[in-house]
Protein backbone atom coordinates (compact mmCIF):
# COMPACT_ATOMS: atom_id res chain seq x y z
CA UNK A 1 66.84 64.18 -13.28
CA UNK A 2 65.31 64.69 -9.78
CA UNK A 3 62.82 65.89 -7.44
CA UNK A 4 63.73 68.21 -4.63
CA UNK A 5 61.62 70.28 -2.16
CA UNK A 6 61.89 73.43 -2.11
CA UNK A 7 61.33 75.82 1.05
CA UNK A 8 61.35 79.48 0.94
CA UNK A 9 61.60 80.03 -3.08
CA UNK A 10 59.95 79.95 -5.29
CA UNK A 11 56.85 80.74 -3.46
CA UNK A 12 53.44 78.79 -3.52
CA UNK A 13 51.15 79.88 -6.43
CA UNK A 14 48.16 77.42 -5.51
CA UNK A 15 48.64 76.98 -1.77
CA UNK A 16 50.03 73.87 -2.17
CA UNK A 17 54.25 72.35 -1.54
CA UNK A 18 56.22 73.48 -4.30
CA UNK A 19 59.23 71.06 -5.44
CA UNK A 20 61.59 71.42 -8.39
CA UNK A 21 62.27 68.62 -11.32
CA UNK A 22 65.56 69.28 -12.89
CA UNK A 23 66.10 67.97 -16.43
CA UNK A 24 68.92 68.22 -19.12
CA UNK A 25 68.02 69.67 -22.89
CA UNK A 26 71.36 70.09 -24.73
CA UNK A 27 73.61 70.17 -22.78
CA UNK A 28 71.87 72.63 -20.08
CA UNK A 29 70.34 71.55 -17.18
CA UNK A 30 66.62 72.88 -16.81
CA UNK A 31 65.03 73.61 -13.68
CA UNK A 32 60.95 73.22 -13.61
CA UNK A 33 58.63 73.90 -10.96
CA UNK A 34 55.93 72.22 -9.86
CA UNK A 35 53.41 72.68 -7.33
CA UNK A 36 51.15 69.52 -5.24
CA UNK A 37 47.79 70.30 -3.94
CA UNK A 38 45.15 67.48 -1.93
CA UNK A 39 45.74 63.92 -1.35
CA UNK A 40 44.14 60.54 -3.48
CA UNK A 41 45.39 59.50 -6.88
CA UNK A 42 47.22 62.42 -8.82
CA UNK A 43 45.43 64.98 -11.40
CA UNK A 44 48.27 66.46 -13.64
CA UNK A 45 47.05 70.12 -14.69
CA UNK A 46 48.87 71.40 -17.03
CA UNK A 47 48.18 75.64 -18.13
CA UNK A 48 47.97 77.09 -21.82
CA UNK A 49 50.73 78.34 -23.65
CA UNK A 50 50.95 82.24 -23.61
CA UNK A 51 53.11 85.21 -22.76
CA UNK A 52 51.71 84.58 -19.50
CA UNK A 53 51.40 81.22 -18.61
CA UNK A 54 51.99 79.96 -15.23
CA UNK A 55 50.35 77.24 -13.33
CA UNK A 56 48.40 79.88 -10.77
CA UNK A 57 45.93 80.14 -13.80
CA UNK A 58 44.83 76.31 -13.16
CA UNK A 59 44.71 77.42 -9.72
CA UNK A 60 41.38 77.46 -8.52
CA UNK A 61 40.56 74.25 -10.48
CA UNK A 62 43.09 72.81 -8.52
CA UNK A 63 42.01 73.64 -5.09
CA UNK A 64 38.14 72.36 -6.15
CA UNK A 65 39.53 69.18 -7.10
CA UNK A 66 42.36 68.70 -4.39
CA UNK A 67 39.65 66.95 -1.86
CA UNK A 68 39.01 64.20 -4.45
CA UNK A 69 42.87 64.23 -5.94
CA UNK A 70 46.19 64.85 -5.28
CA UNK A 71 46.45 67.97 -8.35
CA UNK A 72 49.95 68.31 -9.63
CA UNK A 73 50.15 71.86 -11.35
CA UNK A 74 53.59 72.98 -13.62
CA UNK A 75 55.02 75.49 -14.74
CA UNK A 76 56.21 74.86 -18.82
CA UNK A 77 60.10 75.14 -19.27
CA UNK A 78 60.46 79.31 -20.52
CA UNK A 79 57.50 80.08 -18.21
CA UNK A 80 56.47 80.81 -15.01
CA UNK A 81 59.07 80.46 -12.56
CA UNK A 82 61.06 77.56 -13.97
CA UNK A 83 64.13 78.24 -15.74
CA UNK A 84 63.91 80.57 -18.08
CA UNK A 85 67.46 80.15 -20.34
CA UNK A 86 67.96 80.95 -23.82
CA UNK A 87 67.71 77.69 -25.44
CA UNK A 88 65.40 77.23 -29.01
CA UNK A 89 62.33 76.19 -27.62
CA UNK A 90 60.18 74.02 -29.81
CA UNK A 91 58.20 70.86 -29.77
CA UNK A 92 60.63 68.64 -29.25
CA UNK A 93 61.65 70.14 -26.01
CA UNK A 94 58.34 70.36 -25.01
CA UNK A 95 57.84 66.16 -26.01
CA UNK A 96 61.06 65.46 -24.07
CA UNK A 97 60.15 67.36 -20.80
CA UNK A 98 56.75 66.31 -20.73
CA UNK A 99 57.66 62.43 -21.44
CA UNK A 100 60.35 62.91 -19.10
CA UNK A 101 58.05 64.42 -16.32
CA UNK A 102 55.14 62.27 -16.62
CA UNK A 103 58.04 59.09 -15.74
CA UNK A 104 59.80 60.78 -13.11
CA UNK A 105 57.16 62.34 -10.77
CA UNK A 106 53.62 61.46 -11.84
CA UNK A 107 52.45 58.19 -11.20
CA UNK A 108 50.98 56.63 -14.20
CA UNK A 109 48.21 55.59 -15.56
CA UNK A 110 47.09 59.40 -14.68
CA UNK A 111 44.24 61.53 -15.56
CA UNK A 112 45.33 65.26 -16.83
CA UNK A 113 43.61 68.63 -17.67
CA UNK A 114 45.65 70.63 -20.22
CA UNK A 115 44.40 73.91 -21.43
CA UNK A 116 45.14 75.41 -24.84
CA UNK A 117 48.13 74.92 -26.52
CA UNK A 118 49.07 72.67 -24.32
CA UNK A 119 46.19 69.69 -25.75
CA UNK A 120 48.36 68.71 -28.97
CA UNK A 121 51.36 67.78 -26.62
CA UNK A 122 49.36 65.89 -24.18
CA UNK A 123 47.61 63.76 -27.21
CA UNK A 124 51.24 63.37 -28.74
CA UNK A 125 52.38 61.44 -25.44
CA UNK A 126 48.86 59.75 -25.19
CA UNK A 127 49.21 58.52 -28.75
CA UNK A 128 53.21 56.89 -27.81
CA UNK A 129 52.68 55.42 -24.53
CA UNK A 130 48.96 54.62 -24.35
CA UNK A 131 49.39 53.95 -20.68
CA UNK A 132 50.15 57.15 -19.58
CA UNK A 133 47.23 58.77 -19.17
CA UNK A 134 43.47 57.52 -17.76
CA UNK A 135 41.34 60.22 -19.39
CA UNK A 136 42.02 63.30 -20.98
CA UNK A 137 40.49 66.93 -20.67
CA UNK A 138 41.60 69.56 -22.96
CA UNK A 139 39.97 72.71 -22.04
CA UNK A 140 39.56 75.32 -25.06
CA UNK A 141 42.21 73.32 -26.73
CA UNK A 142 44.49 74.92 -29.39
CA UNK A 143 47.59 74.21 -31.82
CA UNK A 144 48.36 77.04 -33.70
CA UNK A 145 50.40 80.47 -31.98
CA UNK A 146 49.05 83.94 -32.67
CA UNK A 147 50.41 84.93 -35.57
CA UNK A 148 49.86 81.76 -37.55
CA UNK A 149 45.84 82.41 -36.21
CA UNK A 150 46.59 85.68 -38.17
CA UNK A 151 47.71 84.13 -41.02
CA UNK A 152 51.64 85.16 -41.65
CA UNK A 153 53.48 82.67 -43.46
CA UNK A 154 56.87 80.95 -42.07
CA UNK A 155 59.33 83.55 -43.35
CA UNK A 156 57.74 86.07 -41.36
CA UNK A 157 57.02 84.60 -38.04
CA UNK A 158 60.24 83.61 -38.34
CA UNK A 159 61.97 86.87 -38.23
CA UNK A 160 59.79 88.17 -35.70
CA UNK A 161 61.18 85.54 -33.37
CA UNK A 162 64.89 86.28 -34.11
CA UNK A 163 64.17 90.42 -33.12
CA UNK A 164 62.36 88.86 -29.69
CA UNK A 165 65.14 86.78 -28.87
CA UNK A 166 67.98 89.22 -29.94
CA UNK A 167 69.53 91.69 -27.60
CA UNK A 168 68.21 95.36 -26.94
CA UNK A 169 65.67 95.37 -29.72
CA UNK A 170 64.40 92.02 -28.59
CA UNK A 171 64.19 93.57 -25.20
CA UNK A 172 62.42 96.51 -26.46
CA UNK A 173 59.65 94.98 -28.42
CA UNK A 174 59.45 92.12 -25.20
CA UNK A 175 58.72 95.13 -23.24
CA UNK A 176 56.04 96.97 -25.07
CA UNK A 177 54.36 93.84 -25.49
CA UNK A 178 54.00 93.26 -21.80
CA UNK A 179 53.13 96.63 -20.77
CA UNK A 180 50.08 96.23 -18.44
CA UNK A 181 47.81 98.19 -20.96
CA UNK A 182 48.68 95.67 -23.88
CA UNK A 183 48.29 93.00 -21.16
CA UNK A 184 44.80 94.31 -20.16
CA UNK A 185 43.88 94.62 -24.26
CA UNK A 186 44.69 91.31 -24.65
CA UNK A 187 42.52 90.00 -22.26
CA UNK A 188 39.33 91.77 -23.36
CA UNK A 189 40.07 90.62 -26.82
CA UNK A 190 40.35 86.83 -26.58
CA UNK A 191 41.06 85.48 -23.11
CA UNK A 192 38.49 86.89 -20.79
CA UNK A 193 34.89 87.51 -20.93
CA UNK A 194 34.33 89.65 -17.93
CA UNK A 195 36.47 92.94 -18.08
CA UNK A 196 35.39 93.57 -14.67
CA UNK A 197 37.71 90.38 -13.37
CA UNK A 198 40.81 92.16 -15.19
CA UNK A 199 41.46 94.14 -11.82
CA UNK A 200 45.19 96.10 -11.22
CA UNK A 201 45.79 93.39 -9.15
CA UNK A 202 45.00 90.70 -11.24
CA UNK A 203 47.12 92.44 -14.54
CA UNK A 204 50.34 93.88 -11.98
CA UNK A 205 49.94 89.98 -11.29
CA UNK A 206 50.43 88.90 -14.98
CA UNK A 207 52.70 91.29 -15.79
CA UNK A 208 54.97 90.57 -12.73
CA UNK A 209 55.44 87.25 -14.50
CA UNK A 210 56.78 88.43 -17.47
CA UNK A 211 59.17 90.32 -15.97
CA UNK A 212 61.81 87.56 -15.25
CA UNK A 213 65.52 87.30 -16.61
CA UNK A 214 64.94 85.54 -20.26
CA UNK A 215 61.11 86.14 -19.99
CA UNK A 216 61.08 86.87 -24.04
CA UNK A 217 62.39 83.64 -25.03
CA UNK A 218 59.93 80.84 -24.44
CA UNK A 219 56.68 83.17 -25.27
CA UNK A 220 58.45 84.58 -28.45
CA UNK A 221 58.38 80.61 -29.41
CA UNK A 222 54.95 80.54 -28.90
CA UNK A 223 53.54 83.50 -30.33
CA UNK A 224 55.29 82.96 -33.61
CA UNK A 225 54.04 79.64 -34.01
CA UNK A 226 57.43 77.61 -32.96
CA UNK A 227 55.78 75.74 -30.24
CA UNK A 228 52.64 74.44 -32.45
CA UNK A 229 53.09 70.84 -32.01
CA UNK A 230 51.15 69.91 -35.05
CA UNK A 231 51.52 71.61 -38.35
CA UNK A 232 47.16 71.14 -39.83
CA UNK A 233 43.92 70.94 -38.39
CA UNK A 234 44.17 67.05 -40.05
CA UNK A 235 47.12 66.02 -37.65
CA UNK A 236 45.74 67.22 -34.92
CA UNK A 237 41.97 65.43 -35.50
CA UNK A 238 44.43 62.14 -36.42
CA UNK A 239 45.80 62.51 -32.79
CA UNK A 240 42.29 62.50 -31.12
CA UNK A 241 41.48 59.62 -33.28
CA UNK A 242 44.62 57.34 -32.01
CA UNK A 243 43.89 57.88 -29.05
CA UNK A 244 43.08 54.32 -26.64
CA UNK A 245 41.53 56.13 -23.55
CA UNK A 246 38.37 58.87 -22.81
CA UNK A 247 38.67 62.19 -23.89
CA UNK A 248 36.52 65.30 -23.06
CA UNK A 249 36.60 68.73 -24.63
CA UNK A 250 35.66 71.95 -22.74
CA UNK A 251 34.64 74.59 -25.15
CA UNK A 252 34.66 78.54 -24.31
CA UNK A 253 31.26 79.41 -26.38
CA UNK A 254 33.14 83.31 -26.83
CA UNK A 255 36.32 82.14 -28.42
CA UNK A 256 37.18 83.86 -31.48
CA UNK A 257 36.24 82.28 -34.25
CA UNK A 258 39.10 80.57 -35.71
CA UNK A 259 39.84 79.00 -32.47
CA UNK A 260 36.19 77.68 -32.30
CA UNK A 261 35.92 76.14 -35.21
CA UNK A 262 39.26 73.96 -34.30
CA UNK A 263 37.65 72.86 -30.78
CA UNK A 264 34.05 72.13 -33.06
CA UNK A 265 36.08 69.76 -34.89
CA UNK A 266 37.46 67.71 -32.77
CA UNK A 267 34.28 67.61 -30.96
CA UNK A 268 32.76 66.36 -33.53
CA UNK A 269 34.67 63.10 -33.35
CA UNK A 270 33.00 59.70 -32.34
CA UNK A 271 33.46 58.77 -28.74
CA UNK A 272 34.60 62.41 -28.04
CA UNK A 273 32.52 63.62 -25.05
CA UNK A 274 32.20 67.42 -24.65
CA UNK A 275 30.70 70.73 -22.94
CA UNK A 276 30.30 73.96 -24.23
CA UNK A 277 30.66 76.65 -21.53
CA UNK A 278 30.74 80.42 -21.15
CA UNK A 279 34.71 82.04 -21.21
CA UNK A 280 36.87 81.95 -24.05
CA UNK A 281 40.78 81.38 -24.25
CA UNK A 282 40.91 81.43 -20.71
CA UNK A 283 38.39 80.10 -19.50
CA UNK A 284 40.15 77.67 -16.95
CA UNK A 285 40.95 80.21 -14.83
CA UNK A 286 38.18 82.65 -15.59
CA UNK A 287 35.15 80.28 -14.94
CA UNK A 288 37.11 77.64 -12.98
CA UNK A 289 34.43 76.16 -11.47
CA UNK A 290 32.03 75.64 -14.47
CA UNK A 291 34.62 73.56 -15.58
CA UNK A 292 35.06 71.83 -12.72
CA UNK A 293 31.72 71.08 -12.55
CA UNK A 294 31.94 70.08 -16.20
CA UNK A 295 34.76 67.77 -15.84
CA UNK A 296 34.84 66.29 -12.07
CA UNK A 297 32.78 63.10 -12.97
CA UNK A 298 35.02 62.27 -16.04
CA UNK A 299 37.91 62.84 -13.83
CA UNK A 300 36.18 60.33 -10.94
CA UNK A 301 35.04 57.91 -13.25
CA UNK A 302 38.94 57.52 -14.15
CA UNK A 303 39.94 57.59 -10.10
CA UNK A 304 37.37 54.73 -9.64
CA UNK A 305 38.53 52.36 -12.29
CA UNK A 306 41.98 52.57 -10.82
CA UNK A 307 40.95 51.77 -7.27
């Protein structure tokens, strides 16, 4: 495992130096990028889980809080641009990279801001190595993919994942999935608010990123459920509760319903602090500075006690 900077590729997604952390998951050697924005103590931001997840998305909450930190932004193993192989992705690849990360690059005890799906992972390492992490924001935090939301038992999402990942059909129902129209559908349904912010641009931008060699792999995992880190609502409320250091919850007051109920309850846990905003599933890069504005004195409080 190692850190090397990179020059002309892969290009800057936050305007900040991009660098590569290459790490080995049976028997394959992963390449992830990451992306360093601001000086001062480091701020790990780590995006949501999706068919389109890349770190530009914590972008803009990354340039507001690169004066006060040094924000480290990543791109998940299966996403973005880092390596995008065939390998079963699942939680414990996920665990493994992200303990593995954390003690290679970051310097620890750090704070971190980890939207969606990301949250159960983040409380997972929290809840092994207590020193880790300084304070924790989880911003419209999830654990369960799509189709579990929708209810479709194991056998099912199971199959599902095997025509994604299989060639020519796989590649075929990848496709339609990603077609800017679906993309833009998507949005309006559960991840933005404002349809006016889902410009050509902005979707030809999206859908650009699901258009690399083994794009269907990793967001197959996800959408099916394979990536949920926790399997009930009670594990994941356990995992808040073990926790030894501040947490804060940032709540989209438009996510759908299922979803909100989820981030209600583990808001409702003592000593959880929290903030109901406007946005829904994507609200971190929707309404990025709400939540900055939201979250920045947590985040300080957590730079100060370390100085």
């Amino acid at each position: 495992m190692s850190t090397n900077l990179l020059s002309a590729s892969p290009y800057s997604e936050i305007g900040g130096v991009v660098q590569e952390y290459f790490w080995n998951w049976e028997n394959q050697q992963l390449r992830v990028v990451y992306e360093s924005l601001g000086k001062g103590t480091q701020l790990l931001l780590l995006p949501a889980f999706s068919t389109v997840s890349t770190r530009s998305e914590m972008g803009e909450i990354g340039k507001l809080l690169s004066p006060n930190f040094e924000v480290v932004a990543v791109d998940w193993p299966g996403f973005g641009q880092s390596s995008r192989l065939a390998v079963n992705y699942g939680p414990a690849l996920y665990h493994d990279f992200l303990e593995g990360f954390v003690a290679s690059v970051i310097k620890t005890p750090v704070a971190v801001v980890a939207a969606g799906h990301s949250a159960a992972y983040v409380l997972q390492l929290a809840n092994k190595i207590p020193s880790v992490f300084s304070r924790i924001v989880l911003v419209a935090p999830t654990w369960r993919g799509p189709l579990r939301v929708m209810g479709l038992n194991q056998q099912i999402t199971g199959t599902v994942r095997e025509l994604v990942r299989s060639p020519f059909v796989g590649q075929i129902l990848y496709k339609l999935n990603t077609l800017p129209s679906f993309l833009n559908f998507m949005y309006r349904r559960h991840v933005y608010v404002d349809a006016a912010k889902l410009t050509p641009d902005f979707i030809q931008h999206k859908w650009r990123n699901t258009q690399q060699p083994g794009g269907r792999y990793a967001p197959a995992a996800f959408v099916t459920g394979t990536l949920d880190a926790v399997d009930n609502q009670a594990d994941f409320l356990a995992l808040a509760r073990g926790l030894s250091v501040p947490l804060k919850v940032v709540i989209g007051e438009s996510c759908p319903a299922k979803s909100r109920a989820e981030m209600d309850a583990l808001a409702t846990l003592p000593g959880v602090q929290t903030a109901v905003l406007p946005g829904s599933l994507g609200m971190h890069e929707e309404y990025p500075q709400a939540v900055v504005e939201a979250v920045r004195d947590f985040l300080l409080s957590s730079e100060s006690s370390l100085s």
